[in-house]
C-alpha atoms as a PDB file:
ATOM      1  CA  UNK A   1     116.240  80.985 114.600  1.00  0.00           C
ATOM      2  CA  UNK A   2     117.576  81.286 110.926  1.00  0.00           C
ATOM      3  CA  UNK A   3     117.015  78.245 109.018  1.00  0.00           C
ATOM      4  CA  UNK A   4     118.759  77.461 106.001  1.00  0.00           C
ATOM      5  CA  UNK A   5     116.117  78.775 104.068  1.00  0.00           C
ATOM      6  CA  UNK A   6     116.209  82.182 105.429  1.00  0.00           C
ATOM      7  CA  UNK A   7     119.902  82.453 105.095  1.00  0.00           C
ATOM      8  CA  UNK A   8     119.648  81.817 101.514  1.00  0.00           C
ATOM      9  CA  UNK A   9     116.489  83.815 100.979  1.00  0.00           C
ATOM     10  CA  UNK A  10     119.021  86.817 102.842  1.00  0.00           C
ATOM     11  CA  UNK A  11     121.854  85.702 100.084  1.00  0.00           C
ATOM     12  CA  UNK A  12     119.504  86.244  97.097  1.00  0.00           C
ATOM     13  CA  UNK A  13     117.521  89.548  98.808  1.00  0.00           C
ATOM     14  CA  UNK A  14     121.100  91.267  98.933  1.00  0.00           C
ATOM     15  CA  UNK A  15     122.161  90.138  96.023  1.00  0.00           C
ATOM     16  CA  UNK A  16     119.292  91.787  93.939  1.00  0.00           C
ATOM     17  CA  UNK A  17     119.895  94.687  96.415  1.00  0.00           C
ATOM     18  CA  UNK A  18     123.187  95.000  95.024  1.00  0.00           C
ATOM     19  CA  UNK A  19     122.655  94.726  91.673  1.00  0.00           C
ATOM     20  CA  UNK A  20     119.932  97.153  92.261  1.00  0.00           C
ATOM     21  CA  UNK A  21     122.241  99.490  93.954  1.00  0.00           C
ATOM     22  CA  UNK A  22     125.083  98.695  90.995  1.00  0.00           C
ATOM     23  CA  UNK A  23     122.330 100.323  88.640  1.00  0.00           C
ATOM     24  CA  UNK A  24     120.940 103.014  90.677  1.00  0.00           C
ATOM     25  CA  UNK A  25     124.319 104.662  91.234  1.00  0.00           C
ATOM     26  CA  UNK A  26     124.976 105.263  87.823  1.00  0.00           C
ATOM     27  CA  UNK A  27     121.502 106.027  86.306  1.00  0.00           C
ATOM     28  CA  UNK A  28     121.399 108.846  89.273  1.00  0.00           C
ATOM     29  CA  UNK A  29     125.127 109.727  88.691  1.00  0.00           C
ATOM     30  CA  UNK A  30     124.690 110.626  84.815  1.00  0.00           C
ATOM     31  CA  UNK A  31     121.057 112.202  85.388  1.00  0.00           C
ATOM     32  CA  UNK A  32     122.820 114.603  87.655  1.00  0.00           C
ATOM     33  CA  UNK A  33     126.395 115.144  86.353  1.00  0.00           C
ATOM     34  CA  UNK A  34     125.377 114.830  82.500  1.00  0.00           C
ATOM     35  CA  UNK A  35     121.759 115.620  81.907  1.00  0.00           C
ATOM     36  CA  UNK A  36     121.989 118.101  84.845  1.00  0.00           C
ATOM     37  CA  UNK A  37     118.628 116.976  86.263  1.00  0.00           C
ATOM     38  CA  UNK A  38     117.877 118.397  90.026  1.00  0.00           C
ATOM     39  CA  UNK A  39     119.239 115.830  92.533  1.00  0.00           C
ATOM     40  CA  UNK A  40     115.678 115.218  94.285  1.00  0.00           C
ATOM     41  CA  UNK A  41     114.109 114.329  90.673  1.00  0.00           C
ATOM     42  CA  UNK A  42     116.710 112.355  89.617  1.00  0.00           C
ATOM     43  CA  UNK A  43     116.526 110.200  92.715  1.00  0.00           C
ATOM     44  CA  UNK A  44     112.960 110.098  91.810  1.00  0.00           C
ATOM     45  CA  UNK A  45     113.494 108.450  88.380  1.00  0.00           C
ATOM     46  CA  UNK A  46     116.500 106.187  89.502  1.00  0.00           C
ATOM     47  CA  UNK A  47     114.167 104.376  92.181  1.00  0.00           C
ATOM     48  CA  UNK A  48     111.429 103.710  90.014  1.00  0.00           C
ATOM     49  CA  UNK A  49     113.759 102.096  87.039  1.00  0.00           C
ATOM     50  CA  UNK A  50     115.053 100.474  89.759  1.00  0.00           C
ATOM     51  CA  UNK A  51     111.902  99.174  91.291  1.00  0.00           C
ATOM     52  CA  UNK A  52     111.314  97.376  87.980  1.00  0.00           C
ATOM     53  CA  UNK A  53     113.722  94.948  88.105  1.00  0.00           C
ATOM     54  CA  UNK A  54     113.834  94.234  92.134  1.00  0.00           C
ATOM     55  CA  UNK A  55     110.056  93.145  91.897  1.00  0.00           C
ATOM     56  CA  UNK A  56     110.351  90.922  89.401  1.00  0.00           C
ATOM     57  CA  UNK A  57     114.066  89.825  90.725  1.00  0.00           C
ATOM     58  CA  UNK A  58     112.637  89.343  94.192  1.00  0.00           C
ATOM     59  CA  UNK A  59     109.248  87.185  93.110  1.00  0.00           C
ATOM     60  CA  UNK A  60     110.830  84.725  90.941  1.00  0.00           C
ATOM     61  CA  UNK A  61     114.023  84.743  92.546  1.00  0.00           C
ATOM     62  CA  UNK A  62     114.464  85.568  96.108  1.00  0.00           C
ATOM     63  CA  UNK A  63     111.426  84.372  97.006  1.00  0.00           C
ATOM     64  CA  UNK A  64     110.015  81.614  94.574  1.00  0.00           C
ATOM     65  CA  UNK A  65     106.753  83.558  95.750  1.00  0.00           C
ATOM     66  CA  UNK A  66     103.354  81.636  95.127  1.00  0.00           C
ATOM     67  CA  UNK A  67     101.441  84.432  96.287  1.00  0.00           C
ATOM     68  CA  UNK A  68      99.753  85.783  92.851  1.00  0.00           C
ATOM     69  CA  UNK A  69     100.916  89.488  91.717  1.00  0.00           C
ATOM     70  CA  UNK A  70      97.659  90.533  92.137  1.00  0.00           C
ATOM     71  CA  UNK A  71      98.554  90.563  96.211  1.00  0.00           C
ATOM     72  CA  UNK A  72     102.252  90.785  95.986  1.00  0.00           C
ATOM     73  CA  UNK A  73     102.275  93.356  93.663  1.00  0.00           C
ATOM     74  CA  UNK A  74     100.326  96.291  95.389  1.00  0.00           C
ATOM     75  CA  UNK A  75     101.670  95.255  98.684  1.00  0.00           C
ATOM     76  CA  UNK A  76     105.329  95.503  96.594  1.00  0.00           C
ATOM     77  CA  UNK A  77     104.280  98.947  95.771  1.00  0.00           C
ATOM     78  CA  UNK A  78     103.127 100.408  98.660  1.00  0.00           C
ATOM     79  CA  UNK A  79     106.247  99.487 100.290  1.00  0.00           C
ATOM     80  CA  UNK A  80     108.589 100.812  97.760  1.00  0.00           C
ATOM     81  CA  UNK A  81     106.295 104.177  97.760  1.00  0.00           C
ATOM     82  CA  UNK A  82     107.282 104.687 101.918  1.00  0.00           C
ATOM     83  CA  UNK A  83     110.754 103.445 100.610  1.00  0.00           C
ATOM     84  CA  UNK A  84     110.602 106.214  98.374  1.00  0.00           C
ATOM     85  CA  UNK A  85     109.601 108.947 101.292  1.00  0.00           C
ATOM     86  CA  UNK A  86     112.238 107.244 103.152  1.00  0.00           C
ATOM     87  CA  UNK A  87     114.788 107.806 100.841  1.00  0.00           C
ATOM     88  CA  UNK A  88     113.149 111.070  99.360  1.00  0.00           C
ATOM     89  CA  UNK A  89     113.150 112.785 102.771  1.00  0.00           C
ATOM     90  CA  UNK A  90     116.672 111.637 104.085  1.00  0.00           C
ATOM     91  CA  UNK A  91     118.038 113.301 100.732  1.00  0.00           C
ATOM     92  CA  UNK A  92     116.187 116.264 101.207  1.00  0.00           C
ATOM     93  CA  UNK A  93     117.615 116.377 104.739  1.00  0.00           C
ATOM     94  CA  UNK A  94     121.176 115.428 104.038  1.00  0.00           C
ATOM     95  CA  UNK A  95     121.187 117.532 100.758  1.00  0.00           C
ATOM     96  CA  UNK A  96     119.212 120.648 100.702  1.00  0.00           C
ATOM     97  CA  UNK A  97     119.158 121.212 104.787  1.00  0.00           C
ATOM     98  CA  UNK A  98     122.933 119.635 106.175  1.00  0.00           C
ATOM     99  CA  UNK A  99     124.274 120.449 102.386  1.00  0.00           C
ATOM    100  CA  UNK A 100     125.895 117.300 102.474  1.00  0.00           C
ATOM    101  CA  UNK A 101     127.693 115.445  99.006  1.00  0.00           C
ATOM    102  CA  UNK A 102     124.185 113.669  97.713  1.00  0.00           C
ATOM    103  CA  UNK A 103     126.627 110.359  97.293  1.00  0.00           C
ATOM    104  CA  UNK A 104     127.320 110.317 100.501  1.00  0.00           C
ATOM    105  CA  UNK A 105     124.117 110.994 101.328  1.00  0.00           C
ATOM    106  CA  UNK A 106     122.202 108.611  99.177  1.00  0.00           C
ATOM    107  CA  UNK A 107     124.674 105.528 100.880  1.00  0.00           C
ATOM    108  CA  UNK A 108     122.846 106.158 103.902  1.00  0.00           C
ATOM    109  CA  UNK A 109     119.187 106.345 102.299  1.00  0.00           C
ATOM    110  CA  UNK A 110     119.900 103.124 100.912  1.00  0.00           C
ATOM    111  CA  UNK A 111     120.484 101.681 104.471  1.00  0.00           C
ATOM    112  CA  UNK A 112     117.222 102.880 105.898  1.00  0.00           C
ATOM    113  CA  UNK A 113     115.175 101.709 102.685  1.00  0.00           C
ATOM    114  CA  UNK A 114     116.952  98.538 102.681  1.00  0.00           C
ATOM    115  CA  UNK A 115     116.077  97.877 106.533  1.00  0.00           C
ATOM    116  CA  UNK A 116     112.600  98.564 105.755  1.00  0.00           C
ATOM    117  CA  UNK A 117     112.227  96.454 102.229  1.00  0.00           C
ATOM    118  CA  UNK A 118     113.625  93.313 104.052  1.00  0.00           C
ATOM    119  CA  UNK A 119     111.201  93.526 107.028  1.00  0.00           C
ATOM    120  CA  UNK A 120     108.660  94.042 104.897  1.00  0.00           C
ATOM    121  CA  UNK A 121     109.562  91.489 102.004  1.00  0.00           C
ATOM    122  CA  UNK A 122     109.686  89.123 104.109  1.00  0.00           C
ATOM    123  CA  UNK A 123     107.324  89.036 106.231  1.00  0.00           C
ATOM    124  CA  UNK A 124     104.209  90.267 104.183  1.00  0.00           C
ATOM    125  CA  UNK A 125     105.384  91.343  99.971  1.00  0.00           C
ATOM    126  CA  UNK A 126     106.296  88.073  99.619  1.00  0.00           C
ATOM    127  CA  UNK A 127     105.536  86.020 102.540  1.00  0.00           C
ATOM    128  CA  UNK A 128     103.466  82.620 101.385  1.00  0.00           C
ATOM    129  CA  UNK A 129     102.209  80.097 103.680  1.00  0.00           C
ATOM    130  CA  UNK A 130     104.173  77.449 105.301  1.00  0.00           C
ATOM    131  CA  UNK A 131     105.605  74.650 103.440  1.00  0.00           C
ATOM    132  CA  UNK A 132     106.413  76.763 100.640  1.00  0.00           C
ATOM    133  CA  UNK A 133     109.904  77.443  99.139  1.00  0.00           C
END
């Protein structure tokens, strides 16, 4: 069942994701089309800036997370490093092997990072005990 909570925990986790997206697209955009850095390594750089601002955005935030950073933190990271192979490996697919538009192809990288960031943010990043939030 979702309970009001949840819902509004879902609001504010797409809501970063958004915003997150509304800064990868361009950071990746002009480190391709301007600097003229390889696709895969500008990818690369994109998530990380981007990773940034989603933890902090999702502790404070999203979650109103008790659990200290010294938990949430490494868990944060090793979830947004198999986010990264996620999304590193679908662009490698979609780009270098299908030779697919890497736009096109990163929309659908975002879906299957963003499927596994929510299950995982929620149920173990960020995930406090009951009663809290």
């Amino acid at each position: 069942m979702i309970t009001p909570q949840h819902s509004g925990r879902l609001a504010r986790f797409c809501a970063v994701g958004l915003l997150g997206t509304a800064v990868y697209y361009p950071v990746l955009w002009a480190l391709v089309e301007l600097v003229r850095v390889p696709v895969l390594a500008a990818t690369s750089i994109a998530f990380v800036l981007v990773c940034i601002g989603t933890y902090i955005s999702h502790y404070v935030w999203t979650f109103d997370s008790s659990k200290g950073h010294t938990t949430a933190f490494p868990r944060f990271l090793f979830m947004s490093m198999v986010g990264f192979c996620i999304n590193w490996g679908v662009m490698f697919v979609g780009v270098e092997g299908l030779k697919l538009h890497y736009l096109l192809i990163q929309a659908l990288a975002i879906a299957a990072v963003v499927a596994w960031n929510l299950m995982l943010s929620f149920y173990w990043v960020f995930h406090d005990s009951p009663g809290h939030g």
